[in-house]
PDB file of N, CA and C in Angstrom:
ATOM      1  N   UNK A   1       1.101   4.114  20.591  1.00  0.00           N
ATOM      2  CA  UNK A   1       0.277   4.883  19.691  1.00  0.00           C
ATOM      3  C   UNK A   1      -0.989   4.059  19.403  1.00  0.00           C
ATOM      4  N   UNK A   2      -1.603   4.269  19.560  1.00  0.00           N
ATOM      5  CA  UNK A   2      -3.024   3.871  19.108  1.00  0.00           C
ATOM      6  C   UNK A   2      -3.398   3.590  17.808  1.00  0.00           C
ATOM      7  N   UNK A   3      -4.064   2.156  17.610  1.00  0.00           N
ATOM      8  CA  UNK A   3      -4.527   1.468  16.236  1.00  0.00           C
ATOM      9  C   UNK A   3      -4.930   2.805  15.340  1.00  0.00           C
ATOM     10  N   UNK A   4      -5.966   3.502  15.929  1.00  0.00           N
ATOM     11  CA  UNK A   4      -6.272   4.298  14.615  1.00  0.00           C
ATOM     12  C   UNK A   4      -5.867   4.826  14.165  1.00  0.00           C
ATOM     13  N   UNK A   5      -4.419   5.524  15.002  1.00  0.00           N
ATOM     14  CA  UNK A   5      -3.432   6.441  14.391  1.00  0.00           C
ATOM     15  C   UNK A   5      -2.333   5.702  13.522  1.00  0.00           C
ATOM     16  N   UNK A   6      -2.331   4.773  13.546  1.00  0.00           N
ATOM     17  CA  UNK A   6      -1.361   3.745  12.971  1.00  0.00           C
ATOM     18  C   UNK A   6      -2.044   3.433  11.781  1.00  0.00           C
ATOM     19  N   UNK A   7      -2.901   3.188  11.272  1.00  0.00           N
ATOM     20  CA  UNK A   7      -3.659   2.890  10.483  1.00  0.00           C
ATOM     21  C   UNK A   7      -3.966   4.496   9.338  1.00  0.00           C
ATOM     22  N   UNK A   8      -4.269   5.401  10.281  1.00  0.00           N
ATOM     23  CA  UNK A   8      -4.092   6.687   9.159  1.00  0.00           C
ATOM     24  C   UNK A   8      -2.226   6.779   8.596  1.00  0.00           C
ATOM     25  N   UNK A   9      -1.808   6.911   9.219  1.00  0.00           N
ATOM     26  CA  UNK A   9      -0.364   6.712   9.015  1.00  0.00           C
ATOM     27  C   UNK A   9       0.413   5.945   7.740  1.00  0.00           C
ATOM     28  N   UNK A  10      -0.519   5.174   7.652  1.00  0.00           N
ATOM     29  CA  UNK A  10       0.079   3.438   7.192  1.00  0.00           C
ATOM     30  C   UNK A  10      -1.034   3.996   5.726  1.00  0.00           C
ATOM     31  N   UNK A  11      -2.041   4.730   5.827  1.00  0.00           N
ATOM     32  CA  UNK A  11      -3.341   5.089   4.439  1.00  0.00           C
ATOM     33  C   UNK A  11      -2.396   6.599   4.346  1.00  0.00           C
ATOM     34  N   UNK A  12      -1.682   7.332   4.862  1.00  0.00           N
ATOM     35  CA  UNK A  12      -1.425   8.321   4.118  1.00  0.00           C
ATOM     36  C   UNK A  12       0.169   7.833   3.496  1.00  0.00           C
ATOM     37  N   UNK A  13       0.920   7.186   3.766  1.00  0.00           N
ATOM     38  CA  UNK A  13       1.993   6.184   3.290  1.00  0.00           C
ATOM     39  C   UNK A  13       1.424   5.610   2.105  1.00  0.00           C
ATOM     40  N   UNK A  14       0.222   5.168   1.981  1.00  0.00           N
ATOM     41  CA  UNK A  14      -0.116   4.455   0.847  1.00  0.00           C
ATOM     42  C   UNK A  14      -0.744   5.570  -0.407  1.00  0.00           C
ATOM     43  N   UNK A  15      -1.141   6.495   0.350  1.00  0.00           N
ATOM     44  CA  UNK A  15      -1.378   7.549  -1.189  1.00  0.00           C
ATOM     45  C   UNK A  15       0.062   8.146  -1.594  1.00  0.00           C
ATOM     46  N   UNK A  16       0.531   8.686  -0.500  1.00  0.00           N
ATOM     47  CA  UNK A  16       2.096   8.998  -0.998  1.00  0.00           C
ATOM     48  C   UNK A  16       2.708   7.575  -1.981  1.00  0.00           C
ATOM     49  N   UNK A  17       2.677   6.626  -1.738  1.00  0.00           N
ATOM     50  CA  UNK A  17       3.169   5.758  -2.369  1.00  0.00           C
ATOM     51  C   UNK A  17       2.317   5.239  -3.769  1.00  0.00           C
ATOM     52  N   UNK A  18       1.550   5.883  -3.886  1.00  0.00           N
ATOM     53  CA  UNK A  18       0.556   5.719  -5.068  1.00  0.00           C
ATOM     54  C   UNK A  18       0.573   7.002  -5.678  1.00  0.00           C
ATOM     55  N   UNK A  19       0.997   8.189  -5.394  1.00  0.00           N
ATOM     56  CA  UNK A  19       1.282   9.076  -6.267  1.00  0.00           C
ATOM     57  C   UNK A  19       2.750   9.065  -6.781  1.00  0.00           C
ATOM     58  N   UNK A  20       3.633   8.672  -6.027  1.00  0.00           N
ATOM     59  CA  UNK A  20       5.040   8.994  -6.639  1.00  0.00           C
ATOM     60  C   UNK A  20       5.337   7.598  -7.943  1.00  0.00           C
ATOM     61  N   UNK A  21       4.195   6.025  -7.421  1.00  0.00           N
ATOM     62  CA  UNK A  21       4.618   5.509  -8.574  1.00  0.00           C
ATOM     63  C   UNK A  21       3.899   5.453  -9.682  1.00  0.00           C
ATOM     64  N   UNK A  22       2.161   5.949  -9.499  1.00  0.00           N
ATOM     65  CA  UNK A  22       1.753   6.787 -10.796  1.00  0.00           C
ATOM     66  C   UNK A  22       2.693   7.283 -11.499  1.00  0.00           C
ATOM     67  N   UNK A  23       3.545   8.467 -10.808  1.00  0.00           N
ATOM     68  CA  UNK A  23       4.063   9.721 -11.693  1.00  0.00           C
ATOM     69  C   UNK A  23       5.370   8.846 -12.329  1.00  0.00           C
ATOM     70  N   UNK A  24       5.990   8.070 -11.811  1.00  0.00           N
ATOM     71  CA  UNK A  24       7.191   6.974 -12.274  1.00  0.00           C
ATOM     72  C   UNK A  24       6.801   6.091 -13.793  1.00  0.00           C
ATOM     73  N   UNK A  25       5.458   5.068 -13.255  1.00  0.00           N
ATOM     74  CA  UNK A  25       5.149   4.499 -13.645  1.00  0.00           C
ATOM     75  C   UNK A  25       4.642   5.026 -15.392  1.00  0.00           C
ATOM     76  N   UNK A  26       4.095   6.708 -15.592  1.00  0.00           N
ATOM     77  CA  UNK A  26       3.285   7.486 -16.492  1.00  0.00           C
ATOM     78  C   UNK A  26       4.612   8.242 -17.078  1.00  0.00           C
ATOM     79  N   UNK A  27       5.582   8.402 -16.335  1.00  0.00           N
ATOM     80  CA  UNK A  27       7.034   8.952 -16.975  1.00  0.00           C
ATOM     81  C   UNK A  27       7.757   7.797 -18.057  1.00  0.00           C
ATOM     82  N   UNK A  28       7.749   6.894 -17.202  1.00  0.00           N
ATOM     83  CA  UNK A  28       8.240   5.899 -18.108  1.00  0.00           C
ATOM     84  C   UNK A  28       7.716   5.338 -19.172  1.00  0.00           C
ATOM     85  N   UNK A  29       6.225   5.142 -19.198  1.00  0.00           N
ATOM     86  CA  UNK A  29       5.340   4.117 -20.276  1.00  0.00           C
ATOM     87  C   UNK A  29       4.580   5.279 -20.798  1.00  0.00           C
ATOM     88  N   UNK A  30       3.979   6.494 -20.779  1.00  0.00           N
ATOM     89  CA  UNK A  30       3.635   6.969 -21.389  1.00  0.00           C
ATOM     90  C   UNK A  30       2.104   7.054 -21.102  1.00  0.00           C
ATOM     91  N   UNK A  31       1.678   5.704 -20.627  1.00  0.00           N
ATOM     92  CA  UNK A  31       0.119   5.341 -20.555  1.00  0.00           C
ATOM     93  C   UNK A  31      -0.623   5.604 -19.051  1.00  0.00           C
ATOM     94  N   UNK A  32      -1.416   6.212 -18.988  1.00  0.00           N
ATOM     95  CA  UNK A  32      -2.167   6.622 -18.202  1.00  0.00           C
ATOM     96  C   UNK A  32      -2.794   5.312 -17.046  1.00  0.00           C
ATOM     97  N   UNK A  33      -3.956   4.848 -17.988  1.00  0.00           N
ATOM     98  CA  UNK A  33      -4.445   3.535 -17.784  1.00  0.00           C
ATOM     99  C   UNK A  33      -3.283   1.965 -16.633  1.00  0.00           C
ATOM    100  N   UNK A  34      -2.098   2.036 -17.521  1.00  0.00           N
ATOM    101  CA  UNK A  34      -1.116   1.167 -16.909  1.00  0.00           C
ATOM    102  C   UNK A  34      -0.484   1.770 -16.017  1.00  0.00           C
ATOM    103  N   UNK A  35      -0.090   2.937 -15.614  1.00  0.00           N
ATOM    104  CA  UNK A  35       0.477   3.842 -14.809  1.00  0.00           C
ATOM    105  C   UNK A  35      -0.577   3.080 -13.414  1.00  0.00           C
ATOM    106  N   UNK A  36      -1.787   3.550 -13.832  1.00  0.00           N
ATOM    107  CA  UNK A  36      -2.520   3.413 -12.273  1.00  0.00           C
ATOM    108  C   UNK A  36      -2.725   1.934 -12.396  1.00  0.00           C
ATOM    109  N   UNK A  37      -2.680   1.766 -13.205  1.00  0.00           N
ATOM    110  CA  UNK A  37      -3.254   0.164 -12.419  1.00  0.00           C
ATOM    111  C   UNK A  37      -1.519  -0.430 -11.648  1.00  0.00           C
ATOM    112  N   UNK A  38      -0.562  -0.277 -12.392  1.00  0.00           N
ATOM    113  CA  UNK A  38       0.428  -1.062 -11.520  1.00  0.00           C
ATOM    114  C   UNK A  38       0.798   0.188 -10.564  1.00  0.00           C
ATOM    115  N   UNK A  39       0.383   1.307 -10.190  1.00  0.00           N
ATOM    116  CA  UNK A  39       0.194   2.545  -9.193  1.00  0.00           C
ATOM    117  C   UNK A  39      -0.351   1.586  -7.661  1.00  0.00           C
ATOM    118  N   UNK A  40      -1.255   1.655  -8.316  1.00  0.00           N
ATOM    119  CA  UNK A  40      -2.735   0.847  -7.400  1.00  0.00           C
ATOM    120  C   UNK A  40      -1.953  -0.460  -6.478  1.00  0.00           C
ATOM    121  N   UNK A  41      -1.318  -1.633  -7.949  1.00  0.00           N
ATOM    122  CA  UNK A  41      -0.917  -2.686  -7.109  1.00  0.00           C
ATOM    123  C   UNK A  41       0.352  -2.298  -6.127  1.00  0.00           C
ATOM    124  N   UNK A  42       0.860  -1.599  -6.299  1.00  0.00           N
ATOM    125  CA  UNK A  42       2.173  -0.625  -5.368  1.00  0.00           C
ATOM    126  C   UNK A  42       2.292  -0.178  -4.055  1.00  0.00           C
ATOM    127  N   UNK A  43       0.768   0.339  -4.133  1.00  0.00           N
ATOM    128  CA  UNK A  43       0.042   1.160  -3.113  1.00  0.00           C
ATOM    129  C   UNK A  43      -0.431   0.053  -2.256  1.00  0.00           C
ATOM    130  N   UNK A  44      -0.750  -0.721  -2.685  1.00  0.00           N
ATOM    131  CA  UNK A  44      -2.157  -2.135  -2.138  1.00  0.00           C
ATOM    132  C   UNK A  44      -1.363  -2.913  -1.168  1.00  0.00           C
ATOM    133  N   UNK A  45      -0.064  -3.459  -2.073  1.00  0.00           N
ATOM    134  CA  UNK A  45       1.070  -4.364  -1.254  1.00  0.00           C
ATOM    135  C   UNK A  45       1.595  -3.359  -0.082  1.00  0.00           C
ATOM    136  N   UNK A  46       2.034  -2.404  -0.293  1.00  0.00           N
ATOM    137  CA  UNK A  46       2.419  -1.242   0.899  1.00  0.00           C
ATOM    138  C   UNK A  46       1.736  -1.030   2.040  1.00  0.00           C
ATOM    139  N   UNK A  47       0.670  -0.877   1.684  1.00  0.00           N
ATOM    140  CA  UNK A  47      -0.659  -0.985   3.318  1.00  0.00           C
ATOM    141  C   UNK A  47      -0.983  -2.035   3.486  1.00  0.00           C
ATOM    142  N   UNK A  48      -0.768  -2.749   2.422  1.00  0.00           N
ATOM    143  CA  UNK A  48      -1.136  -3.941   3.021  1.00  0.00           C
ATOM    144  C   UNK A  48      -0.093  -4.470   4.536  1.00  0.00           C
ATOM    145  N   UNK A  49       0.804  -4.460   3.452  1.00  0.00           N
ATOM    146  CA  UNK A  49       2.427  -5.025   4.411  1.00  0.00           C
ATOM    147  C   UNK A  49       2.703  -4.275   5.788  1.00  0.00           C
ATOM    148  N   UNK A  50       2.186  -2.580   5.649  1.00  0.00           N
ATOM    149  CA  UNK A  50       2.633  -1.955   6.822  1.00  0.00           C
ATOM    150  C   UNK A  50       1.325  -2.064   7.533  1.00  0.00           C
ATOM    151  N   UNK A  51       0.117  -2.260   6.888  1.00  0.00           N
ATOM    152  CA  UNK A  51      -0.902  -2.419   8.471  1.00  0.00           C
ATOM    153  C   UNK A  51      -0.784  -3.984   9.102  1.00  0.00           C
ATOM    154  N   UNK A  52      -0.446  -4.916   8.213  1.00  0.00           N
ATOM    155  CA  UNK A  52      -0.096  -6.513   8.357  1.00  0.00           C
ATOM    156  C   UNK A  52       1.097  -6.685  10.129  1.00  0.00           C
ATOM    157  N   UNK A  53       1.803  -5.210   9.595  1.00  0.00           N
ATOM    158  CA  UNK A  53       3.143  -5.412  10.716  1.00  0.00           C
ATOM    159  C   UNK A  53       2.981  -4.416  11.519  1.00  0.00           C
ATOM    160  N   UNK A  54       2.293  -3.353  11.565  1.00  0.00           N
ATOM    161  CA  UNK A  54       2.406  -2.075  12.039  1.00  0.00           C
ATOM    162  C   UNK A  54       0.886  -2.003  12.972  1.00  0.00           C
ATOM    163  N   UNK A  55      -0.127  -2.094  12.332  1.00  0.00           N
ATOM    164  CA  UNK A  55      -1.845  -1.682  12.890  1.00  0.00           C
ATOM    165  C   UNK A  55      -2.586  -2.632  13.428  1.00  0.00           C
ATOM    166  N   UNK A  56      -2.421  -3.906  12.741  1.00  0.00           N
ATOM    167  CA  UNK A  56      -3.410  -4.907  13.642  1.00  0.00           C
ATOM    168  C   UNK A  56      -2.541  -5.893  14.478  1.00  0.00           C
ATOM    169  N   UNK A  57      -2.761  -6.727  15.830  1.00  0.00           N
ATOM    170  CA  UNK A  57      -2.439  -7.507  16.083  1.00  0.00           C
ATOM    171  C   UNK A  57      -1.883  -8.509  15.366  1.00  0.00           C
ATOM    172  N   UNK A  58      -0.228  -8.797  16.012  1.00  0.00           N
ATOM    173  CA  UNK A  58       0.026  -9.768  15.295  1.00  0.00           C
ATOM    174  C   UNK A  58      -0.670 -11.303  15.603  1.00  0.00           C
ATOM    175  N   UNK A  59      -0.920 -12.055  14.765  1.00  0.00           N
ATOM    176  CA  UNK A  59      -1.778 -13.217  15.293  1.00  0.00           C
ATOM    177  C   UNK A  59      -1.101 -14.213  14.862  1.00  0.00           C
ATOM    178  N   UNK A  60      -1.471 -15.594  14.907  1.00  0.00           N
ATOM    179  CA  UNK A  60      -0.785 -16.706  14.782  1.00  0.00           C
ATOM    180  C   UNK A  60      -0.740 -17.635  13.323  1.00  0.00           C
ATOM    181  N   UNK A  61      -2.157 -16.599  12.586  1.00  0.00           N
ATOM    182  CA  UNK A  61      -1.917 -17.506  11.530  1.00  0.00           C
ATOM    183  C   UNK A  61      -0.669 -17.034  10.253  1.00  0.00           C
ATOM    184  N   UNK A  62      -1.176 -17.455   9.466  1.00  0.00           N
ATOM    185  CA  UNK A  62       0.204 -17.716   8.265  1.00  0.00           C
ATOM    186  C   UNK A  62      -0.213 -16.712   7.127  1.00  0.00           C
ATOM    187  N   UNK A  63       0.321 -16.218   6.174  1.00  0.00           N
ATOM    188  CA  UNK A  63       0.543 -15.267   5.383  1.00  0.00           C
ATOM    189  C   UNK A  63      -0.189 -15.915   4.401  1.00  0.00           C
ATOM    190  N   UNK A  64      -0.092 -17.290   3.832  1.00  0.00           N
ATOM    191  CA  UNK A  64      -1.299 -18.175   3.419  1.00  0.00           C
ATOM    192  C   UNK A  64      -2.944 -18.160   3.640  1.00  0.00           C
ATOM    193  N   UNK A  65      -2.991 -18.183   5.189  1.00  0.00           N
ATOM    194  CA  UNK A  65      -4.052 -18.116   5.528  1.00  0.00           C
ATOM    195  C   UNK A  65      -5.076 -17.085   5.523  1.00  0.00           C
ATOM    196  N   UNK A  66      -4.359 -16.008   5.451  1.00  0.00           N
ATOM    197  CA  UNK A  66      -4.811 -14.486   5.598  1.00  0.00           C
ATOM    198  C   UNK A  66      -5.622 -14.691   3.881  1.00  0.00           C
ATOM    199  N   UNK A  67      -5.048 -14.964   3.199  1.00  0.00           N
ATOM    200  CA  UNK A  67      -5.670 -14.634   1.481  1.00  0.00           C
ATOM    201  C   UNK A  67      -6.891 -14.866   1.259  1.00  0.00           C
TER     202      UNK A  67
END
């Protein structure tokens, strides 16, 4: 499959995964504001992690190095 399709894949995974823990996150606490922001960090680690393993070449450096 081809990078770019892997990469939409891996960004529509990450809104799905940023709406269901909005709606979790706003069920539970009540607050709008905190809902998305720990929504956001949810979403961020998720594409991050699946384009990290899934979309770009794996390369040689370290999980350190990448930051």
């Amino acid at each position: 499959m081809p990078a770019f399709m892997r990469f939409g894949i891996v960004g529509g995974t990450g809104l799905v995964t940023d709406t269901i823990a909005f709606t979790v996150f706003f069920h539970l606490m009540g607050n709008p504001f905190i809902a998305r922001l720990l929504s956001l960090a949810v979403a961020t680690v998720v594409t991050w992690t699946l384009n990290r393993h899934l979309t770009f070449d794996i390369q040689e450096r370290k999980l350190r190095q990448e930051a």
